[in-house]
N, C-alpha and C. Protein backbone atom coordinates (compact mmCIF):
# COMPACT_ATOMS: atom_id res chain seq x y z
N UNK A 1 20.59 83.55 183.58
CA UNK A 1 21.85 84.15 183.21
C UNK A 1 21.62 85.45 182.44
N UNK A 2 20.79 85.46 181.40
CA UNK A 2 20.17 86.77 180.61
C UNK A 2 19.92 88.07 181.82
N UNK A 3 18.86 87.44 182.46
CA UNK A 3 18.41 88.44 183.72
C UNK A 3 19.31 89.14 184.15
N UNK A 4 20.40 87.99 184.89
CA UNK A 4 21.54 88.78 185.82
C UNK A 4 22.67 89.58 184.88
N UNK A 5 22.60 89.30 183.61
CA UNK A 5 23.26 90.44 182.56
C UNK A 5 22.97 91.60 182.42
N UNK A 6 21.57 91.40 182.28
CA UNK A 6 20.89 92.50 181.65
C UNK A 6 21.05 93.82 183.37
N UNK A 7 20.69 93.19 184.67
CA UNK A 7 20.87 93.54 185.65
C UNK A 7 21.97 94.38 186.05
N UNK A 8 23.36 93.66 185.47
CA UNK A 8 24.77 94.12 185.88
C UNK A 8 24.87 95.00 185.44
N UNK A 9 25.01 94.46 183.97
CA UNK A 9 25.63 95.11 182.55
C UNK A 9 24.87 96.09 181.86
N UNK A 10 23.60 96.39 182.12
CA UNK A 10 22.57 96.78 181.36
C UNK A 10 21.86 96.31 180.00
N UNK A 11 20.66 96.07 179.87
CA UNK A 11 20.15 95.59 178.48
C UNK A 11 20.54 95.40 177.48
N UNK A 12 21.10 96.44 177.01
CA UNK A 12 22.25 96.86 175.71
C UNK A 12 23.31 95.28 176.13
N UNK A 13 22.99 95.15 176.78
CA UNK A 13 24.42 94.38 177.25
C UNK A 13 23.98 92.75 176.45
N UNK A 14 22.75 92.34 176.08
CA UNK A 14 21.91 91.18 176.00
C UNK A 14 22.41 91.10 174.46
N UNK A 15 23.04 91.92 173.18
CA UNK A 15 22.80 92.30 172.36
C UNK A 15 23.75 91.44 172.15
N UNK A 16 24.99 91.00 172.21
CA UNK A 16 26.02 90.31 172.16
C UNK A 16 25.53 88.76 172.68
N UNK A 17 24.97 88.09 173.16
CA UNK A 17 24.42 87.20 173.79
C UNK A 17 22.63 86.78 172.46
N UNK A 18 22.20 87.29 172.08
CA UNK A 18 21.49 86.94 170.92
C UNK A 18 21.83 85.88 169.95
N UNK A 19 22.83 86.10 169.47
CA UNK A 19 22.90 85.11 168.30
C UNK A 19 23.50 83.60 168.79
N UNK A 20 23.67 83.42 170.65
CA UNK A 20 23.97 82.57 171.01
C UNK A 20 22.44 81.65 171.52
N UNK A 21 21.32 82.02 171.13
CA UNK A 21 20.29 81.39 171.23
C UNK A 21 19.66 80.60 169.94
N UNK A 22 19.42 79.83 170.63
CA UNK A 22 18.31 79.04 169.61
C UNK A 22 17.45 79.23 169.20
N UNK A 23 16.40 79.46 170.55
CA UNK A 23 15.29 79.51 170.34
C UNK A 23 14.79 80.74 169.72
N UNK A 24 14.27 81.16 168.39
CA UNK A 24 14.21 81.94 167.61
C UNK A 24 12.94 83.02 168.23
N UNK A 25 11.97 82.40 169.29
CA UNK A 25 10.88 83.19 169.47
C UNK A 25 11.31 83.95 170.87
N UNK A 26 12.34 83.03 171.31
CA UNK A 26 13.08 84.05 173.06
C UNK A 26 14.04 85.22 171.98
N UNK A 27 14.76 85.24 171.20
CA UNK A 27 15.74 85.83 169.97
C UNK A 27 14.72 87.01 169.66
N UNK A 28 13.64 86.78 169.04
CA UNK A 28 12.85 87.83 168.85
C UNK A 28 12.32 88.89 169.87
N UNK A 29 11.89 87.95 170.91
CA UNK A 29 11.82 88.72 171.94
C UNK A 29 12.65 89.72 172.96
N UNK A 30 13.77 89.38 172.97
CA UNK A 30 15.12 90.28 173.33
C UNK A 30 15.58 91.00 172.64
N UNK A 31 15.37 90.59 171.17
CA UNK A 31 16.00 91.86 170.41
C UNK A 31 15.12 93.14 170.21
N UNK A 32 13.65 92.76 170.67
CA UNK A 32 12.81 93.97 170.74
C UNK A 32 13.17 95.04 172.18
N UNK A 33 13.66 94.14 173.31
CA UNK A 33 13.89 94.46 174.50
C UNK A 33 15.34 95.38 174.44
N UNK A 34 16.00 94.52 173.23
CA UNK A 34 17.54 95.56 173.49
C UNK A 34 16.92 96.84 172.29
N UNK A 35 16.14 97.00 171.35
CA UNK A 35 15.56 97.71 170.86
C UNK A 35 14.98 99.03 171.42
N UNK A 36 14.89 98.77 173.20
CA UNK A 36 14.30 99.68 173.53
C UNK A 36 12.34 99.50 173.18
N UNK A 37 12.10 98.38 172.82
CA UNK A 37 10.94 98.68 172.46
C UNK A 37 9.62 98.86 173.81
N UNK A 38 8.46 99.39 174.13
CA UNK A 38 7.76 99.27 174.89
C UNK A 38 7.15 97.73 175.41
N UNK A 39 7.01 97.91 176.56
CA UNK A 39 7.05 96.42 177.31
C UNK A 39 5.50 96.06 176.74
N UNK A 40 4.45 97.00 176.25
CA UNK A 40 3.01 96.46 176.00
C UNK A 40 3.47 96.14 174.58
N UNK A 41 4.35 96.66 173.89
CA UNK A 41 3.80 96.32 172.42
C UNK A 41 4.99 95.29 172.29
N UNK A 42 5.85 94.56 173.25
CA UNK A 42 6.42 93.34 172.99
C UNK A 42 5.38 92.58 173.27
N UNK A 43 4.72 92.31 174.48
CA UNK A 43 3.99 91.55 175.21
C UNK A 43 3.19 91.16 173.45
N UNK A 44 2.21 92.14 173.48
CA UNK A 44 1.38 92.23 171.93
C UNK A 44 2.23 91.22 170.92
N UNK A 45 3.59 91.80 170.65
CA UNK A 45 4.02 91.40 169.30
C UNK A 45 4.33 89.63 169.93
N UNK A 46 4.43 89.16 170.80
CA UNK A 46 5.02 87.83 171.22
C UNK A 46 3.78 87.36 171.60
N UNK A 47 2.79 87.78 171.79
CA UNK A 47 1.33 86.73 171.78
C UNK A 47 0.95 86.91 170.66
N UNK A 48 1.14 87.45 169.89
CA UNK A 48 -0.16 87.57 168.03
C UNK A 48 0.86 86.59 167.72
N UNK A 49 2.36 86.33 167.85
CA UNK A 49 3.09 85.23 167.28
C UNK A 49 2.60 84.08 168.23
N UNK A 50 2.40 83.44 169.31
CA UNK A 50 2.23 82.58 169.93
C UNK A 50 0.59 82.00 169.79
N UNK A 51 -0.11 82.96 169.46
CA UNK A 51 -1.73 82.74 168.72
C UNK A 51 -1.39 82.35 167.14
N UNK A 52 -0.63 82.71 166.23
CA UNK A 52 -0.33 82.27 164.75
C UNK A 52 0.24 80.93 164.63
N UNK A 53 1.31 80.52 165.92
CA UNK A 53 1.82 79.35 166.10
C UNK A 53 0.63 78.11 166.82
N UNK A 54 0.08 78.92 167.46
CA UNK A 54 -0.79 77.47 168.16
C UNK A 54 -1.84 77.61 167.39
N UNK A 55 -2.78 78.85 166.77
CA UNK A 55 -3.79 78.23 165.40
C UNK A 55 -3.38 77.38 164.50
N UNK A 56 -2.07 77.63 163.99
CA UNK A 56 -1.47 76.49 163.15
C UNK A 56 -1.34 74.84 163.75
N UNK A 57 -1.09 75.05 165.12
CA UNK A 57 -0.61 73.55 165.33
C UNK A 57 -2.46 72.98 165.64
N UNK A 58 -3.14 73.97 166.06
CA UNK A 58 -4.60 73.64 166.08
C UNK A 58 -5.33 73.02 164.94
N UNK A 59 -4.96 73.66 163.99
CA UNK A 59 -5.68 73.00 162.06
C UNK A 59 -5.22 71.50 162.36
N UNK A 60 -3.83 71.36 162.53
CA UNK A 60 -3.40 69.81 161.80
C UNK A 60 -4.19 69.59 163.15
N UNK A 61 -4.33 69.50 164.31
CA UNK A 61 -4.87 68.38 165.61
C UNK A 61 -6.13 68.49 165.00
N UNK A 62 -7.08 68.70 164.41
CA UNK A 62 -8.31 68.77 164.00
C UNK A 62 -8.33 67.94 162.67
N UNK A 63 -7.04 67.96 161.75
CA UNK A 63 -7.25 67.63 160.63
C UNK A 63 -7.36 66.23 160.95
N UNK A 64 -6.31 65.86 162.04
CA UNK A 64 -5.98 64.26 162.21
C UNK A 64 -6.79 63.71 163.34
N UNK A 65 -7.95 64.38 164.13
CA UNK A 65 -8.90 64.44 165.40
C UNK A 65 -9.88 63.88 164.12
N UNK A 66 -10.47 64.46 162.80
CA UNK A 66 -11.08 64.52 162.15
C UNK A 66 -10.87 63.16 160.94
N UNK A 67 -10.05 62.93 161.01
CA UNK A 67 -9.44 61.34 160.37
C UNK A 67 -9.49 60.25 161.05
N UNK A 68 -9.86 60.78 162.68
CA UNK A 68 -10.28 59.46 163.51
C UNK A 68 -11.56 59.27 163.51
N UNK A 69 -12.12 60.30 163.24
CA UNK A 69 -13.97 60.29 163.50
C UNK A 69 -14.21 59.59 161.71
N UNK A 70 -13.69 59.65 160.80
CA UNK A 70 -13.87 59.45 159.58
C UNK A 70 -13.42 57.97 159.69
N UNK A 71 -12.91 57.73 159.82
CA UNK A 71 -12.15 56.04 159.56
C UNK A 71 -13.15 55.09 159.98
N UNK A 72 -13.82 55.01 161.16
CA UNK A 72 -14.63 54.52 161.26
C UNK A 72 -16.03 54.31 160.19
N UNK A 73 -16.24 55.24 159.64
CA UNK A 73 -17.26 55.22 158.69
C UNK A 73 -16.60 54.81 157.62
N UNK A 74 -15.27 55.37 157.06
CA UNK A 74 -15.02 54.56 155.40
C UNK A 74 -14.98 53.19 155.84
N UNK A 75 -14.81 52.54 157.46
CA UNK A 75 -14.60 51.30 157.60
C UNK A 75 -15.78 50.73 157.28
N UNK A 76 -17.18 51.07 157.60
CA UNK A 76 -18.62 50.79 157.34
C UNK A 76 -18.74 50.71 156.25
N UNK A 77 -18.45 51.58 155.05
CA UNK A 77 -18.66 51.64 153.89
C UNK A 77 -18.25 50.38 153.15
N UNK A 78 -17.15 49.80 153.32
CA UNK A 78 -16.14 48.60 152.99
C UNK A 78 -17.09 47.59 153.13
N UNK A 79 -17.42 47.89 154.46
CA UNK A 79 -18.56 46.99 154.75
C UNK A 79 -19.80 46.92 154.01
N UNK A 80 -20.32 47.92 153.81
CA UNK A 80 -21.55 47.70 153.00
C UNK A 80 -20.92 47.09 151.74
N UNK A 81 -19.88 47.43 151.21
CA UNK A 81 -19.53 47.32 149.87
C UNK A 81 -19.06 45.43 149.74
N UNK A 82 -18.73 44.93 150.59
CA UNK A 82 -18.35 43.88 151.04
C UNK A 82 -19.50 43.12 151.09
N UNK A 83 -20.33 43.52 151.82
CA UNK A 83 -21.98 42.58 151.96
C UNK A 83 -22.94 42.57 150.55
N UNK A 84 -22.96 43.88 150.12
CA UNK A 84 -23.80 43.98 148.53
C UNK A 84 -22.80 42.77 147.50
N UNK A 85 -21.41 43.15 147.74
CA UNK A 85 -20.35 42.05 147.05
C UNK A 85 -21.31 40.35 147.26
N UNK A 86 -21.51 40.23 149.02
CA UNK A 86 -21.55 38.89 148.83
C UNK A 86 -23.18 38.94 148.68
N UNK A 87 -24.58 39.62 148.78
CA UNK A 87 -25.82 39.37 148.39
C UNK A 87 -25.95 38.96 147.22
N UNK A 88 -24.99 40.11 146.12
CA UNK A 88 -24.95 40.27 144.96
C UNK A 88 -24.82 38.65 144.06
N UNK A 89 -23.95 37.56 144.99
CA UNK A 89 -23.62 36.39 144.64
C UNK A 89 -23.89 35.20 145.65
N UNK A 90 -24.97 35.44 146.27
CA UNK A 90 -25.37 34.41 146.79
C UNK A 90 -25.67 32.81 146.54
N UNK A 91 -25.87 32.92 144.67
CA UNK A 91 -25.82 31.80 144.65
C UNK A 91 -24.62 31.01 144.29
N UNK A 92 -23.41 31.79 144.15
CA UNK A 92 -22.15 31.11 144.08
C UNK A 92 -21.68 31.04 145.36
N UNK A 93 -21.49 30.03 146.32
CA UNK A 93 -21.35 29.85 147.77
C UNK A 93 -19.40 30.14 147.65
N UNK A 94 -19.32 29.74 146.63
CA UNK A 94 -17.27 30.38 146.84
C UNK A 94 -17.06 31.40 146.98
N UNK A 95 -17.98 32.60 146.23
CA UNK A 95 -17.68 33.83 146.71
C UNK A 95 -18.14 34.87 148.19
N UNK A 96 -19.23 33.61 148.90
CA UNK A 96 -19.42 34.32 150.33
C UNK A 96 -18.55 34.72 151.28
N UNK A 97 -17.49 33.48 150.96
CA UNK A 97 -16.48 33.84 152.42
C UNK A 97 -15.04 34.60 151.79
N UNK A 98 -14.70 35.42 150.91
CA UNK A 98 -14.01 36.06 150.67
C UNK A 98 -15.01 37.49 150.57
N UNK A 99 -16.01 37.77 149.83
CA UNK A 99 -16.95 38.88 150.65
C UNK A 99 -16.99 39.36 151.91
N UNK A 100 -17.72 38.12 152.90
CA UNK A 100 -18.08 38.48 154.30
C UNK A 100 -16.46 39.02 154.97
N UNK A 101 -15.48 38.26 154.21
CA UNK A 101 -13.89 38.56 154.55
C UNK A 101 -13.63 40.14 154.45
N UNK A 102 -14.12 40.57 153.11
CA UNK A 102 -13.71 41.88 152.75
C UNK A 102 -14.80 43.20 153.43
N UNK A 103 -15.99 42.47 154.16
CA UNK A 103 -17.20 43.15 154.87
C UNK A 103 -16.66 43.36 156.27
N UNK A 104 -15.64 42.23 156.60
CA UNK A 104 -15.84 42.34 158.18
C UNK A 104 -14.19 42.96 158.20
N UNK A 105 -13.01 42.93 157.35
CA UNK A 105 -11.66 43.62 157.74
C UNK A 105 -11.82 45.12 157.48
N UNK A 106 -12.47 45.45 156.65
CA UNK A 106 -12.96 46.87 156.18
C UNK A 106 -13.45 47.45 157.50
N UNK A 107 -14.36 47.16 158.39
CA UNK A 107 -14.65 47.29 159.61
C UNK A 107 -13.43 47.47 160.37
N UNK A 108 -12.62 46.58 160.42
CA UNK A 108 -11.51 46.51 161.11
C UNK A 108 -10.58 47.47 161.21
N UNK A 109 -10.03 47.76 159.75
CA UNK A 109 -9.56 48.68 159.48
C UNK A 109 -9.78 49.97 159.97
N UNK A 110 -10.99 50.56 159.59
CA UNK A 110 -11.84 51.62 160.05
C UNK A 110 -11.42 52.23 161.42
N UNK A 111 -11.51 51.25 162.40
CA UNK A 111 -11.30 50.79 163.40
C UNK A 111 -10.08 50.95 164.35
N UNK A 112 -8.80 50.10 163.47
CA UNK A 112 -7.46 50.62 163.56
C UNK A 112 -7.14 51.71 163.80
N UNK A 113 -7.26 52.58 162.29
CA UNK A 113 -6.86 53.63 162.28
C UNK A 113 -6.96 54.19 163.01
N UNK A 114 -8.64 54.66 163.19
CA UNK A 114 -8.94 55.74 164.31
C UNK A 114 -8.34 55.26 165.16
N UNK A 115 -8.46 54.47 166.20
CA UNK A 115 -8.19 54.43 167.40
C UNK A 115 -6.60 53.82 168.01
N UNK A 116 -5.65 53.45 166.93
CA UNK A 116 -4.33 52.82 167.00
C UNK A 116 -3.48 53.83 165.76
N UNK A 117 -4.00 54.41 165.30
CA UNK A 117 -3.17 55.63 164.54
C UNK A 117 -3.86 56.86 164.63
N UNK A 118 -4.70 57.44 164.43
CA UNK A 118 -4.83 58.96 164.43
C UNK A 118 -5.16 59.47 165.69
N UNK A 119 -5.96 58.64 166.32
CA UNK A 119 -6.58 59.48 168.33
C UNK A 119 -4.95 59.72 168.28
N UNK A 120 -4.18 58.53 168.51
CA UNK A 120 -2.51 58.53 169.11
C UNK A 120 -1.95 59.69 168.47
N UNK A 121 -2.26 59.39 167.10
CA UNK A 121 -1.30 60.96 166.65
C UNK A 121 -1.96 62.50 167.23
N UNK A 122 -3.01 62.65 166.93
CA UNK A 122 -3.58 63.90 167.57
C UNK A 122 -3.84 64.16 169.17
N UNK A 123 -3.45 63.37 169.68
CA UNK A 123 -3.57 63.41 171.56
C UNK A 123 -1.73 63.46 171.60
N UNK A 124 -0.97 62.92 171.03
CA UNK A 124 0.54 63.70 171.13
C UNK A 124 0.49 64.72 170.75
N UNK A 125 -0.15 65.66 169.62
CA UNK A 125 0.15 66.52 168.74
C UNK A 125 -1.01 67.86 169.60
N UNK A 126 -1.32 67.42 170.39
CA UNK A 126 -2.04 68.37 171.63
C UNK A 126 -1.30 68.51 172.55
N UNK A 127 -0.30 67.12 172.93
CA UNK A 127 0.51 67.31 174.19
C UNK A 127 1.72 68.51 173.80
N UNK A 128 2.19 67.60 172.52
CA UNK A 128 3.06 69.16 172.31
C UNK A 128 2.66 70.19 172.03
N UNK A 129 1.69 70.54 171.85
CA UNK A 129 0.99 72.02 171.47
C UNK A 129 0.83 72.63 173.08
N UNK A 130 0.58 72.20 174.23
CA UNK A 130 0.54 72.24 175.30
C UNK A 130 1.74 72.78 175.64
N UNK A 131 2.92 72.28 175.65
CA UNK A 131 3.92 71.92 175.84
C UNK A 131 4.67 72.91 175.58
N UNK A 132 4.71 73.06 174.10
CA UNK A 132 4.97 74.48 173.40
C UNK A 132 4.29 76.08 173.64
N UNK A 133 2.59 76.11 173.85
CA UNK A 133 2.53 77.31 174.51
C UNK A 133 2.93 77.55 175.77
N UNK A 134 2.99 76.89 176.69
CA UNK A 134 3.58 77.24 177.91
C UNK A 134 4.88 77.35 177.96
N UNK A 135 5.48 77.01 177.24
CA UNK A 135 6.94 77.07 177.31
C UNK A 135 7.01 78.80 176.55
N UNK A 136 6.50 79.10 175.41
CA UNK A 136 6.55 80.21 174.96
C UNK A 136 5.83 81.15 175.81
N UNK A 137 4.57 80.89 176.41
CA UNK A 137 4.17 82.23 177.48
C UNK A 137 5.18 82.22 178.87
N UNK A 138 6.07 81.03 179.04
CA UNK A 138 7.78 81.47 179.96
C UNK A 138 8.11 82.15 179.61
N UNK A 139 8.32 81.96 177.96
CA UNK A 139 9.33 83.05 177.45
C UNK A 139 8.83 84.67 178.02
N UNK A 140 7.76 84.98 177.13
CA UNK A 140 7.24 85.81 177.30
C UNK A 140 7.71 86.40 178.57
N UNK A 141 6.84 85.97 179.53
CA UNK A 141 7.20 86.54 180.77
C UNK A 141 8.47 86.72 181.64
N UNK A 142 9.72 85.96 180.54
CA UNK A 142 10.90 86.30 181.24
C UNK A 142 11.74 87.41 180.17
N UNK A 143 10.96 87.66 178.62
CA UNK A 143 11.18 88.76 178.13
C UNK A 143 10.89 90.02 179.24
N UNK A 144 9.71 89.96 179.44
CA UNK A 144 9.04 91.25 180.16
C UNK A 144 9.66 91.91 181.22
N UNK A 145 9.92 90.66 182.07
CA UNK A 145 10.58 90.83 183.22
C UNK A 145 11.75 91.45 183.02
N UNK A 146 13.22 90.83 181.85
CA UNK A 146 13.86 91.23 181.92
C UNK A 146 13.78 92.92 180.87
N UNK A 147 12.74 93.30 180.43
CA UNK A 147 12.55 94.58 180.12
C UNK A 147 11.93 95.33 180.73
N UNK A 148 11.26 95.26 182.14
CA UNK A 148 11.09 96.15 183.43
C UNK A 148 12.38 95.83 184.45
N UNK A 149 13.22 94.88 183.75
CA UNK A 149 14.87 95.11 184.69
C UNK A 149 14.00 94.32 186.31
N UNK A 150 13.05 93.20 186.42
CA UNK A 150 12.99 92.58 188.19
C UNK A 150 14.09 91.95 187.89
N UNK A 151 14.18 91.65 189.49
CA UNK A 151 15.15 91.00 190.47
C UNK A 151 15.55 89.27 189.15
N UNK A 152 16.50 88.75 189.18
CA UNK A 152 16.24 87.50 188.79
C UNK A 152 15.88 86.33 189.55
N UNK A 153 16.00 86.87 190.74
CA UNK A 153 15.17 85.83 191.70
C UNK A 153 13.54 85.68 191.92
N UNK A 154 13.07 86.92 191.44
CA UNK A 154 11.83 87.09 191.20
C UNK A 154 11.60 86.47 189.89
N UNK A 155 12.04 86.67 188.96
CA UNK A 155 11.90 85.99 187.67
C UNK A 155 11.61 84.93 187.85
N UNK A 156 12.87 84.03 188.68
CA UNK A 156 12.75 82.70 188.38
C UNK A 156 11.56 81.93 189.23
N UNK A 157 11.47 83.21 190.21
CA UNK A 157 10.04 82.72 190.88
C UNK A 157 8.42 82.77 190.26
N UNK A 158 8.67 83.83 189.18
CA UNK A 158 7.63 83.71 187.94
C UNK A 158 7.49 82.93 187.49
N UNK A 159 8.40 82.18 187.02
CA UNK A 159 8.51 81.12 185.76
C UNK A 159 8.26 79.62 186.33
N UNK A 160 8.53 79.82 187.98
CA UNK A 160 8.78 78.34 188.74
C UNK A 160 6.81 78.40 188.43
N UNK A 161 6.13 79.35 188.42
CA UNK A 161 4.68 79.21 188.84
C UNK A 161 4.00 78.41 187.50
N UNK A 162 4.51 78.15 186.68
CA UNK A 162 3.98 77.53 185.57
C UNK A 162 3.92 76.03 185.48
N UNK A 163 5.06 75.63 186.72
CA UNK A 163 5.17 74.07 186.55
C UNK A 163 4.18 73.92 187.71
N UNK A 164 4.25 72.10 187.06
CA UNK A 164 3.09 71.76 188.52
C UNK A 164 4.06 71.77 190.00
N UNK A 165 3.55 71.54 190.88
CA UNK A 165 4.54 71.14 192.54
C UNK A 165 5.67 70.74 192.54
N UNK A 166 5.27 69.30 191.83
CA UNK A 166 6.57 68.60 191.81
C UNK A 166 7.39 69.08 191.13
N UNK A 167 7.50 69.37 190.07
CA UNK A 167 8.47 69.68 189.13
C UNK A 167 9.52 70.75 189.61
N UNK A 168 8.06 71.92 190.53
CA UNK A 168 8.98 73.19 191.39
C UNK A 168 9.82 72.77 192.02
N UNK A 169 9.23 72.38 193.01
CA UNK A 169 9.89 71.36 194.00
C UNK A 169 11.31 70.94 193.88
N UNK A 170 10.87 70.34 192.58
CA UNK A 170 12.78 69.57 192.20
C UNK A 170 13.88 71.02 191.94
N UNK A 171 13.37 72.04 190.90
CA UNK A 171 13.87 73.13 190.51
C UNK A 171 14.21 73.78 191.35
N UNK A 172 13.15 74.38 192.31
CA UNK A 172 13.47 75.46 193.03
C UNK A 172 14.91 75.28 194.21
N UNK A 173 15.32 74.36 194.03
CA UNK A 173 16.37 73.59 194.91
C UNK A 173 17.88 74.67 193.81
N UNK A 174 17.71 73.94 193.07
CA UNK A 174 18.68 74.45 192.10
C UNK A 174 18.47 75.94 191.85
N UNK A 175 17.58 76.37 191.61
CA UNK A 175 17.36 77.90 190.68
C UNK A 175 17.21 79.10 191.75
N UNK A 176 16.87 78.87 192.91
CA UNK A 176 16.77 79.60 193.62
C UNK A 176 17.45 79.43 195.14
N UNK A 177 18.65 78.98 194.94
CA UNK A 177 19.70 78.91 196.16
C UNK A 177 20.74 79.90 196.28
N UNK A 178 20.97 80.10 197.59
CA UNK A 178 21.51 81.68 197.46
C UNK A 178 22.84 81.31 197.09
């Protein structure tokens, strides 16, 4: 709909249609376009933002990638701490099996985490990072487009190239019927 505005009406024309968006990084990007600004130094200014956004979402997938590789070892540790607990009192036989208890859930734990809380959190927190740059290098490329003024049928044939088959497949039914 932007495209075929900008097409009719001319660019200038997109300027009124801004504050009806959400998405704050397509918003930025059009208002450089009704700006008149050059199509290389949008391109520029909307990837150094799309590199600041996915280094950021990169730290936390590492922080919590890095809490799965760790859990396992504080789980060991429990463990050692659990076994010295029960060597330490070997000759009181009451305190072995609440030791070997606290040697072998400590393990467990360890265990959990990584692999039933943090892999899970950081393998979603990749999917949306996925999810999110491609959706923002759409943007991008339907900024561009609509600031060299193509066809919007070409556009939407840009943008169809990002999904897999199927997904086109279903779309291109809808988005590109005359």
């Amino acid at each position: 709909a932007l495209a075929e505005k900008a097409r009719r009406e001319g660019i200038l024309a997109l300027e009124e249609s801004l504050e009806e968006l959400d998405d704050e990084f397509m918003k930025s990007g059009l208002r450089l376009v009704v700006d008149g600004t050059d199509g290389a130094v949008i391109k520029s200014i909307l990837e150094n933002e799309l590199n600041a956004i996915e280094n950021r979402h990169l730290g936390w997938i590492n922080v919590v990638t890095n809490w799965a590789g760790l859990a396992p070892g504080y789980g060991m540790m429990g463990t050692v701490i659990g076994l010295i607990g029960m060597l330490n009192n070997l000759e009181d036989k009451s305190s072995l099996g609440p030791n070997m208890a606290v040697a072998l859930i400590t393990t467990l734990y360890g265990s959990m985490l990584a692999n039933w809380i943090f892999t899970p959190i950081a393998t979603k927190l990749s999917g949306h990072n996925a999810l999110e740059v491609t959706t923002k290098e759409m943007i991008i490329e339907g900024v561009l487009s609509i600031q060299a003024g193509d066809n919007p049928r070409i556009l939407a044939s840009k943008l169809l190239t990002y999904l897999d088959p199927k997904s086109r497949k279903l779309i291109e039914a809808d988005v590109l019927k005359d």
